[in-house]
C-alpha atoms as a PDB file:
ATOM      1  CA  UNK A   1      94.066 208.435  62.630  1.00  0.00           C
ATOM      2  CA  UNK A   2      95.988 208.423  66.130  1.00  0.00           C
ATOM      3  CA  UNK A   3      95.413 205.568  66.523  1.00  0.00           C
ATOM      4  CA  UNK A   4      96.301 203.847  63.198  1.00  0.00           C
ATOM      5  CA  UNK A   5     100.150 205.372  63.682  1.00  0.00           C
ATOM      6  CA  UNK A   6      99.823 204.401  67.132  1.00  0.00           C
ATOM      7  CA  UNK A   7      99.177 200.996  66.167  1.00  0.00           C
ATOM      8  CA  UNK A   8     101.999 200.963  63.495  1.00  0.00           C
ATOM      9  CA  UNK A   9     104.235 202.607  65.525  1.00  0.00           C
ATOM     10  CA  UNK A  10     103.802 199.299  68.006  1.00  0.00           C
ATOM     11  CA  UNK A  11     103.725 197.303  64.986  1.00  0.00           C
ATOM     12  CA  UNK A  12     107.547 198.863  63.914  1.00  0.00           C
ATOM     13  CA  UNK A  13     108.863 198.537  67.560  1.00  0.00           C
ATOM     14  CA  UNK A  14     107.535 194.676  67.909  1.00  0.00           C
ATOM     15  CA  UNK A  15     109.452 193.356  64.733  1.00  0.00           C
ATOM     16  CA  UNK A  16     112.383 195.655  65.051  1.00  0.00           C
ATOM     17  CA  UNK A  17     112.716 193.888  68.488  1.00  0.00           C
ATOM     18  CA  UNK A  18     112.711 190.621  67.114  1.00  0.00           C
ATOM     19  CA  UNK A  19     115.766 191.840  65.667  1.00  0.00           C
ATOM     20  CA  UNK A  20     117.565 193.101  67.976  1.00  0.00           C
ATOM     21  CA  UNK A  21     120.453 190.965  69.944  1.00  0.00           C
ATOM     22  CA  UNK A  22     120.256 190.695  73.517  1.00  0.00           C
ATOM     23  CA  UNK A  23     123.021 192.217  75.936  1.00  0.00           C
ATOM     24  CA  UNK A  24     125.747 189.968  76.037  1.00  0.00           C
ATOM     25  CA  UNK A  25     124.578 187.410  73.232  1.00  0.00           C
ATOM     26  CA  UNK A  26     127.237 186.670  70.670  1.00  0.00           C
ATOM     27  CA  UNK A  27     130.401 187.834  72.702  1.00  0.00           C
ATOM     28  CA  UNK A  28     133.065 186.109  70.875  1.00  0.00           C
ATOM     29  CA  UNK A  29     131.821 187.872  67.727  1.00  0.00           C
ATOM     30  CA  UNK A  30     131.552 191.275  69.560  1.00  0.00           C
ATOM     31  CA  UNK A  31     135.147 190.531  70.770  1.00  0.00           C
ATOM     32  CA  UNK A  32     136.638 189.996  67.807  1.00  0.00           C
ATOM     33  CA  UNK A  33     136.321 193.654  67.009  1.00  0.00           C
ATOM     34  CA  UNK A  34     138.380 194.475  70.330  1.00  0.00           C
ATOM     35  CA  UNK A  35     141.514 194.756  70.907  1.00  0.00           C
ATOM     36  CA  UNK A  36     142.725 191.978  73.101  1.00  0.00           C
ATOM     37  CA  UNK A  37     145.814 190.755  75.169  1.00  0.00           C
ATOM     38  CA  UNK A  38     146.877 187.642  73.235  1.00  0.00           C
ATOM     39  CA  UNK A  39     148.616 184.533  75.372  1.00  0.00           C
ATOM     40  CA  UNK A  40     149.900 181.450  74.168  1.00  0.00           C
ATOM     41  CA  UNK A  41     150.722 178.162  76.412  1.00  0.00           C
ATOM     42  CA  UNK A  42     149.322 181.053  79.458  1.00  0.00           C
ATOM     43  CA  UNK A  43     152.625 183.898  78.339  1.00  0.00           C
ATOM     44  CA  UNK A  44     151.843 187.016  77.004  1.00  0.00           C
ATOM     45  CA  UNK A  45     152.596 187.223  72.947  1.00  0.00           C
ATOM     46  CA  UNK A  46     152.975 191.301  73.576  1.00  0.00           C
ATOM     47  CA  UNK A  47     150.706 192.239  70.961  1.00  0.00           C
ATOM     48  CA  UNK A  48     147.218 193.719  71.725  1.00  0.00           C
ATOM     49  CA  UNK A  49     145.204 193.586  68.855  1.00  0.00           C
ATOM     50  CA  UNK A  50     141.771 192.824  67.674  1.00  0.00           C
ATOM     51  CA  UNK A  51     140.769 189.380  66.372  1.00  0.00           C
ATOM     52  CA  UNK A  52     141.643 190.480  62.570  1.00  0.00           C
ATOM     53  CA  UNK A  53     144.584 191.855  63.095  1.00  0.00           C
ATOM     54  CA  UNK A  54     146.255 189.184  65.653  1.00  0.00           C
ATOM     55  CA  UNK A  55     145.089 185.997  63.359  1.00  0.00           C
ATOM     56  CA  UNK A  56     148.526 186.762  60.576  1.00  0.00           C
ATOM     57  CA  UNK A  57     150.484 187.494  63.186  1.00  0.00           C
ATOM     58  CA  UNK A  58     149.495 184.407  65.558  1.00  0.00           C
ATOM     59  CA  UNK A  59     150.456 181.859  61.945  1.00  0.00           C
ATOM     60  CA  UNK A  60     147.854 179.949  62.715  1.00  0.00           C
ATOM     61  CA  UNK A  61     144.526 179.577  60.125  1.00  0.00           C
ATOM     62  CA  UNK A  62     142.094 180.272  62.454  1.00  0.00           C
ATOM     63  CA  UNK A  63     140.597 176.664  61.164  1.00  0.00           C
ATOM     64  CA  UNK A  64     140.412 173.645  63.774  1.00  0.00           C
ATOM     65  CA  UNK A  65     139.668 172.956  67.452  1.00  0.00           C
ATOM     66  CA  UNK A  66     143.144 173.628  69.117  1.00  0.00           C
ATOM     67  CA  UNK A  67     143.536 176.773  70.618  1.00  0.00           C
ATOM     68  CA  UNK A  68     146.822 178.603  68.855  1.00  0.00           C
ATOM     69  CA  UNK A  69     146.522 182.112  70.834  1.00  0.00           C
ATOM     70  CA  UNK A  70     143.851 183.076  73.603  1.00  0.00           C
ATOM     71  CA  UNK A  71     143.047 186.649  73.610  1.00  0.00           C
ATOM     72  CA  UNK A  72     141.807 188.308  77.006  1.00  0.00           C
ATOM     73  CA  UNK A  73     140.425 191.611  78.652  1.00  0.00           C
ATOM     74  CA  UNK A  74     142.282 193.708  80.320  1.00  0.00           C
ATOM     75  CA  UNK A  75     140.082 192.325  83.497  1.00  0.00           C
ATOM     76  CA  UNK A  76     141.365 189.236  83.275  1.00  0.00           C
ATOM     77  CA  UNK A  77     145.121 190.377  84.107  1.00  0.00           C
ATOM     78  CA  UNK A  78     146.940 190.245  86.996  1.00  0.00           C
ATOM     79  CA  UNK A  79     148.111 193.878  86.822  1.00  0.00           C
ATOM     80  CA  UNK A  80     146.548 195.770  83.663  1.00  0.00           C
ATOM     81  CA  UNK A  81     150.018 197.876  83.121  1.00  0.00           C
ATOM     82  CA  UNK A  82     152.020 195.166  82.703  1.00  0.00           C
ATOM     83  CA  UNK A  83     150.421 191.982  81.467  1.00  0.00           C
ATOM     84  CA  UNK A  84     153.395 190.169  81.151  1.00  0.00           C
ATOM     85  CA  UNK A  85     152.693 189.568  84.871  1.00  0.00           C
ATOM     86  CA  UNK A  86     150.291 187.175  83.561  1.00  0.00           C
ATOM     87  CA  UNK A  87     146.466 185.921  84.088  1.00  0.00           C
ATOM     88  CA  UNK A  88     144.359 186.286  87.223  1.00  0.00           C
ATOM     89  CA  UNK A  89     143.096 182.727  88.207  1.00  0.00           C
ATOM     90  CA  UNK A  90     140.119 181.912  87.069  1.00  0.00           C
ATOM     91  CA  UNK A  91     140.756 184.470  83.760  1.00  0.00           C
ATOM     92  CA  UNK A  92     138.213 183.596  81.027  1.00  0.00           C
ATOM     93  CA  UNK A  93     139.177 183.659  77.573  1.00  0.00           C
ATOM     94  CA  UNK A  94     137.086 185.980  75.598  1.00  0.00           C
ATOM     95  CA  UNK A  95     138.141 185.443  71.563  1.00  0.00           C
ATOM     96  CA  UNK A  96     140.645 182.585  70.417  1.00  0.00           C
ATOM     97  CA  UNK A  97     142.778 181.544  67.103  1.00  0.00           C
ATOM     98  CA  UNK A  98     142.475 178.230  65.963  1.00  0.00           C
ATOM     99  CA  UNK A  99     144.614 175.460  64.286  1.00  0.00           C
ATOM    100  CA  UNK A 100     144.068 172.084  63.601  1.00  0.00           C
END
């Protein structure tokens, strides 16, 4: 009997696995639930919001392969407290809003 649960026990962990995303996999998506420093044309919008939430305010459909607003992490500023002191170099965009 110990070693039928044993074996389903495996079983569960092996498909539940299969499942399961990877550390770092998907980070736009992930993103999109955090709040972000938005920047259009490289100036700061002043609004930090998440993906949701910045995409009425941005007036752009979120449709399209032009960047309208690029939102970043607080690691990619140039001083955290006050980003409109703008982008370190070599910042990487982590969500954007689209238009066509």
């Amino acid at each position: 009997m110990k070693r039928f649960f044993l074996g389903l026990t495996i079983l569960v962990a092996a498909v539940s696995s299969a499942f399961t995303l990877l550390p770092g996999k998907h980070k736009s998506n992930a993103n999109k639930q955090a709040s972000l420093y938005w920047f259009v044309g490289g100036a700061y919008t002043g609004r930090q919001n998440t993906h949701s939430v910045e995409q009425p305010l941005s007036g752009c459909p979120d449709v399209g392969s032009i960047h309208c607003e690029d939102g970043y992490d607080s690691n990619d500023l140039k001083d955290p407290s006050d980003p409109s002191k703008g982008l370190k170099a070599g910042a990487t965009i982590n969500d954007f809003i689209r238009k066509q």
